[in-house]
C-alpha atoms as a PDB file:
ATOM      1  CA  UNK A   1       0.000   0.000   0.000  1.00  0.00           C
ATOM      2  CA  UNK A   2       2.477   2.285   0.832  1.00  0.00           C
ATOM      3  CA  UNK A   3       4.649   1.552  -2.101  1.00  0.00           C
ATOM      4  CA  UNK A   4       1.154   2.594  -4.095  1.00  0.00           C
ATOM      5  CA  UNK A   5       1.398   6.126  -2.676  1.00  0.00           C
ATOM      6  CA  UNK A   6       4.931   6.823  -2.982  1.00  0.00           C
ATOM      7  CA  UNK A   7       3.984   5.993  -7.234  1.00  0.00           C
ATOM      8  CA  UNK A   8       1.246   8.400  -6.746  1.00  0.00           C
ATOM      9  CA  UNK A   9       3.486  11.163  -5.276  1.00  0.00           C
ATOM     10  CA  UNK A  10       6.168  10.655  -7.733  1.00  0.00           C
ATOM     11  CA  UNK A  11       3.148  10.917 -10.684  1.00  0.00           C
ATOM     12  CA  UNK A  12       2.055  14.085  -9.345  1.00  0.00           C
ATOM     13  CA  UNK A  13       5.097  16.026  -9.114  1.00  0.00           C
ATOM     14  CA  UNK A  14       5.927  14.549 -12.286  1.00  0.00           C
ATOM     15  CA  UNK A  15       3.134  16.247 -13.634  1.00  0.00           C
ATOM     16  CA  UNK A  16       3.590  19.526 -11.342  1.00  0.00           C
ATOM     17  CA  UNK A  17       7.030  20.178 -12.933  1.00  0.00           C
ATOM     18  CA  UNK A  18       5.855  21.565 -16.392  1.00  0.00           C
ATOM     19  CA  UNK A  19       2.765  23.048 -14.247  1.00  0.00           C
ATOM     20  CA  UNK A  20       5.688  25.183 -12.488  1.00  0.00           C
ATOM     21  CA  UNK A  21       7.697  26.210 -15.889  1.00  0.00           C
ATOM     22  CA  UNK A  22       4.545  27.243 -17.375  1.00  0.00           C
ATOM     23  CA  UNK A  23       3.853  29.826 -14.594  1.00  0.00           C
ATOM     24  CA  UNK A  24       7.387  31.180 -14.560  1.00  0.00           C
ATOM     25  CA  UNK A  25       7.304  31.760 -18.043  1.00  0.00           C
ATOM     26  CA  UNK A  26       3.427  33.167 -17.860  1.00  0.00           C
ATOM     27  CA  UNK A  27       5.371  35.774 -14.852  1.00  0.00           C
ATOM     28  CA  UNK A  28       8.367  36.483 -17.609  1.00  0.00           C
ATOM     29  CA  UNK A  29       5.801  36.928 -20.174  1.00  0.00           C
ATOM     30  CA  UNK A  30       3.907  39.682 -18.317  1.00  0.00           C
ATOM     31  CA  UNK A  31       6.497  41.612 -17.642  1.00  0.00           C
ATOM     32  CA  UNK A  32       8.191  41.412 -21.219  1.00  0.00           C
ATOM     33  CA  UNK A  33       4.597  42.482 -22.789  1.00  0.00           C
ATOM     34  CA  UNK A  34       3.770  45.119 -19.880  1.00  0.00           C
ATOM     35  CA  UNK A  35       7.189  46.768 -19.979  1.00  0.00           C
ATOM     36  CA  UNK A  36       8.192  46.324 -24.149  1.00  0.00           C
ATOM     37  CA  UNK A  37      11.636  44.644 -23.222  1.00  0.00           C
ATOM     38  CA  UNK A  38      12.636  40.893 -23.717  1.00  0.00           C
ATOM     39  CA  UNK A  39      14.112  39.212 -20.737  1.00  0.00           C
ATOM     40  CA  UNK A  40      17.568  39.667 -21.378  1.00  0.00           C
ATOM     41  CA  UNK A  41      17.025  43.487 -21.889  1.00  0.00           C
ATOM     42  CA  UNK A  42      15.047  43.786 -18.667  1.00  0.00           C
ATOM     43  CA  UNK A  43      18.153  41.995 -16.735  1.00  0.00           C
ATOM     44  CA  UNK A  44      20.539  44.349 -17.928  1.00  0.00           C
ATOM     45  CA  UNK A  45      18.981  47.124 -18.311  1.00  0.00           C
ATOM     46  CA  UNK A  46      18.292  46.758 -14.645  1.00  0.00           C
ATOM     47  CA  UNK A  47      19.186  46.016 -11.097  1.00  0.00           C
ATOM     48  CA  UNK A  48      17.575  42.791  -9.370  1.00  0.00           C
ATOM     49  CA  UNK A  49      16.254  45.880  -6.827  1.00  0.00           C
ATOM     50  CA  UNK A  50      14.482  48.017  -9.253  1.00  0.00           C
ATOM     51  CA  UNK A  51      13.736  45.199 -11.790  1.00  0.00           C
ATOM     52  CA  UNK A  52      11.467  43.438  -8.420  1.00  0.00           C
ATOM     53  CA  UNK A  53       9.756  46.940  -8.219  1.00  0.00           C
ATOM     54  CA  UNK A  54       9.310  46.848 -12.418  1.00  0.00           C
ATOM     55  CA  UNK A  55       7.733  42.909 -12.774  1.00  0.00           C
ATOM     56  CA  UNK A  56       5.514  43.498  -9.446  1.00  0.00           C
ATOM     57  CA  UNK A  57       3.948  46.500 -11.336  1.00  0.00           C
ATOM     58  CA  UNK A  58       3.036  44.307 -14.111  1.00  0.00           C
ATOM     59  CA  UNK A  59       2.086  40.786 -12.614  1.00  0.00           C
ATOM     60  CA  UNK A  60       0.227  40.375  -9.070  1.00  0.00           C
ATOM     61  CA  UNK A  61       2.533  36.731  -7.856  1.00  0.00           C
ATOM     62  CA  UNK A  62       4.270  35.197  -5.212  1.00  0.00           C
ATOM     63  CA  UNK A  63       7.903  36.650  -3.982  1.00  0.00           C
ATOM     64  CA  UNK A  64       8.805  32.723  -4.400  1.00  0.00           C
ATOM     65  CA  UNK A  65       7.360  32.783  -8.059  1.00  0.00           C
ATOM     66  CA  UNK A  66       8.972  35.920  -9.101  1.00  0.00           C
ATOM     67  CA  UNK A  67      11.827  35.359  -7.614  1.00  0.00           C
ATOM     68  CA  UNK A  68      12.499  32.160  -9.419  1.00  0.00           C
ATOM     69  CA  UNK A  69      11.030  33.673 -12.593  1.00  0.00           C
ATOM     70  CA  UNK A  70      13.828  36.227 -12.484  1.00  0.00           C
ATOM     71  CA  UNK A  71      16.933  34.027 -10.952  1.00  0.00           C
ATOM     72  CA  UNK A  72      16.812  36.922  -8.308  1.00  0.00           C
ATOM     73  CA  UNK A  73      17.881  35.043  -5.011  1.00  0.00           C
ATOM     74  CA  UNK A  74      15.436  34.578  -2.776  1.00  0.00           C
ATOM     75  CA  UNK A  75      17.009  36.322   0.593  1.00  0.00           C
ATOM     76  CA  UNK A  76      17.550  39.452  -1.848  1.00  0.00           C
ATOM     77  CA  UNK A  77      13.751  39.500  -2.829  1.00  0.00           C
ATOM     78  CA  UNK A  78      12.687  39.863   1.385  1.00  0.00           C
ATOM     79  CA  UNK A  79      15.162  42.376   1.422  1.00  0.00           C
ATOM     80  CA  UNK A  80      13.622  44.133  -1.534  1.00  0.00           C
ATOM     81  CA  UNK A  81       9.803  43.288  -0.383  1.00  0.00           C
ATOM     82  CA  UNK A  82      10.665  44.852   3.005  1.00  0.00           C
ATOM     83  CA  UNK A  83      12.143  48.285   1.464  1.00  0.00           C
ATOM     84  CA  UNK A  84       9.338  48.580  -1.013  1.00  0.00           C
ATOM     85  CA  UNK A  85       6.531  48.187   1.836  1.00  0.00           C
ATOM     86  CA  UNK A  86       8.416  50.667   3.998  1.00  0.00           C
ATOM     87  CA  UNK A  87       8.475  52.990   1.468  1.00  0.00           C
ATOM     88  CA  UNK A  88       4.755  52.224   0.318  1.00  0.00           C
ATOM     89  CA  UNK A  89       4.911  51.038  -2.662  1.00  0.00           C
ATOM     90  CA  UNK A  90       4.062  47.245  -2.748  1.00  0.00           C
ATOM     91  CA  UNK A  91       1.253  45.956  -0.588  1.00  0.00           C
ATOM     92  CA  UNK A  92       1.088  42.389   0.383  1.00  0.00           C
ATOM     93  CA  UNK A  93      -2.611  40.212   0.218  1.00  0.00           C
ATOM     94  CA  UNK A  94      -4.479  40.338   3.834  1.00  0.00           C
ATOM     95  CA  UNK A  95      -5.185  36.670   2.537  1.00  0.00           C
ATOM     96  CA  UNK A  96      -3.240  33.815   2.026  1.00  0.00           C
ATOM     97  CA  UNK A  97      -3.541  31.872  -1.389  1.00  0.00           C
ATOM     98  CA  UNK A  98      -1.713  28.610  -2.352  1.00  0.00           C
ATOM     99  CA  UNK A  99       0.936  29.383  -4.729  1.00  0.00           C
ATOM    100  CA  UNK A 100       0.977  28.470  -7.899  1.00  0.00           C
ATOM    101  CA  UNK A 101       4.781  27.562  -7.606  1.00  0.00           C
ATOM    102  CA  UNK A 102       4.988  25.614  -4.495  1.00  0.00           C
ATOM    103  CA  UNK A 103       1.680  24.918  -3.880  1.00  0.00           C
ATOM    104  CA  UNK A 104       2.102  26.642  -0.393  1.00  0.00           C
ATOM    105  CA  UNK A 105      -0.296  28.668   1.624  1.00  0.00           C
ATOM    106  CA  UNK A 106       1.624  32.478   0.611  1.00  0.00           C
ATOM    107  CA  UNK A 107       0.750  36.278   0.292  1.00  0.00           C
ATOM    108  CA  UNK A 108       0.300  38.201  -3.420  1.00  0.00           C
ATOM    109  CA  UNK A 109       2.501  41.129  -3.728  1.00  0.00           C
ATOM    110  CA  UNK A 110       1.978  44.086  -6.117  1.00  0.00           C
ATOM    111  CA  UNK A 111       3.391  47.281  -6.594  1.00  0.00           C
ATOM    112  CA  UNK A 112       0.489  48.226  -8.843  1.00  0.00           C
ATOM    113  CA  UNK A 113      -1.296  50.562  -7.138  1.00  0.00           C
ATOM    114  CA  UNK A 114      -4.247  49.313  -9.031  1.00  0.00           C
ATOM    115  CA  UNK A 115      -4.017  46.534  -7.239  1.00  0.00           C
ATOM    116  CA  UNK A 116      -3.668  47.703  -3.615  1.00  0.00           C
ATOM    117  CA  UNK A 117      -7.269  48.150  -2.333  1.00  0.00           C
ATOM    118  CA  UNK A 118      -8.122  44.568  -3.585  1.00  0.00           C
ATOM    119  CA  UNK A 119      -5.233  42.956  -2.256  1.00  0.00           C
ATOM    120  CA  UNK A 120      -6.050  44.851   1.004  1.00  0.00           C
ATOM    121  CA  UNK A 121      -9.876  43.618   1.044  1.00  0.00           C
ATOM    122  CA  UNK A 122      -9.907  40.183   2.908  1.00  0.00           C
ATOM    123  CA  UNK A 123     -12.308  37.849   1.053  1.00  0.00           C
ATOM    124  CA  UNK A 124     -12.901  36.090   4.530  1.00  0.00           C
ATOM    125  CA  UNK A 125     -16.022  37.051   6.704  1.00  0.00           C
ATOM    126  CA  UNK A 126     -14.985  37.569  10.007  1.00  0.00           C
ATOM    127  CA  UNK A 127     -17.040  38.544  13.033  1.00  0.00           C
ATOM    128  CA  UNK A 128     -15.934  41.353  14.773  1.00  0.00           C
ATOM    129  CA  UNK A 129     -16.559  41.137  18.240  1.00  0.00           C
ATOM    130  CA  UNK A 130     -16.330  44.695  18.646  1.00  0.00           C
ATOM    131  CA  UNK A 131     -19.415  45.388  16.269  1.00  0.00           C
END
């Protein structure tokens, strides 16, 4: 029996892999058609900083996903999250959603300000017991 679920496991992240490419590249996409510039332009025509600030503007993801999308390391992106929100300019979902990357509970980020109040509004009802 067990053996059975280990060949399920294995089947499913089999079948996850592409799942994950095909978002990164849906992420690099965005960006490329939101800002005019291929990939390569965008990386060197920018720092990993200000190129964070650029992708958020033009694709609501995961710091994980965009991160990965854009081979910026990981403990850099917190860094850059954390200076953006002090600053105002990216907003983080009240909500948690399961990525579509790791297929863990996370937060959206944006640093469209189109975006903001929406990310912001909690899709949860909550009792207040203050009400």
């Amino acid at each position: 029996m067990k053996n059975q679920n280990n060949k399920a496991n294995a089947f499913q992240y089999k079948r996850q892999i592409p799942d994950r490419i095909l978002y990164l590249k849906f992420i690099i996409k965005q960006v490329e058609k939101g800002t005019g510039l291929s990939f390569s332009e965008l990386k060197n025509k920018y720092s990993e900083e200000h190129l964070f600030a650029i992708a958020l503007k033009h694709v609501t993801t995961t710091k994980k996903a965009l991160c990965t999308a854009f081979n910026i390391p990981i403990e850099a992106g917190c860094r850059y999250k954390r200076t953006l929100e002090k600053n105002a300019n990216l907003v983080q979902s009240i909500d948690t959603v399961i990525c579509p990357f790791t297929d863990n509970p996370a937060h959206l980020i944006s640093t469209n300000t189109k975006e903001f109040e929406k990310l912001l509004k909690s899709n949860t009802i909550q009792l207040n017991l203050f009400d």
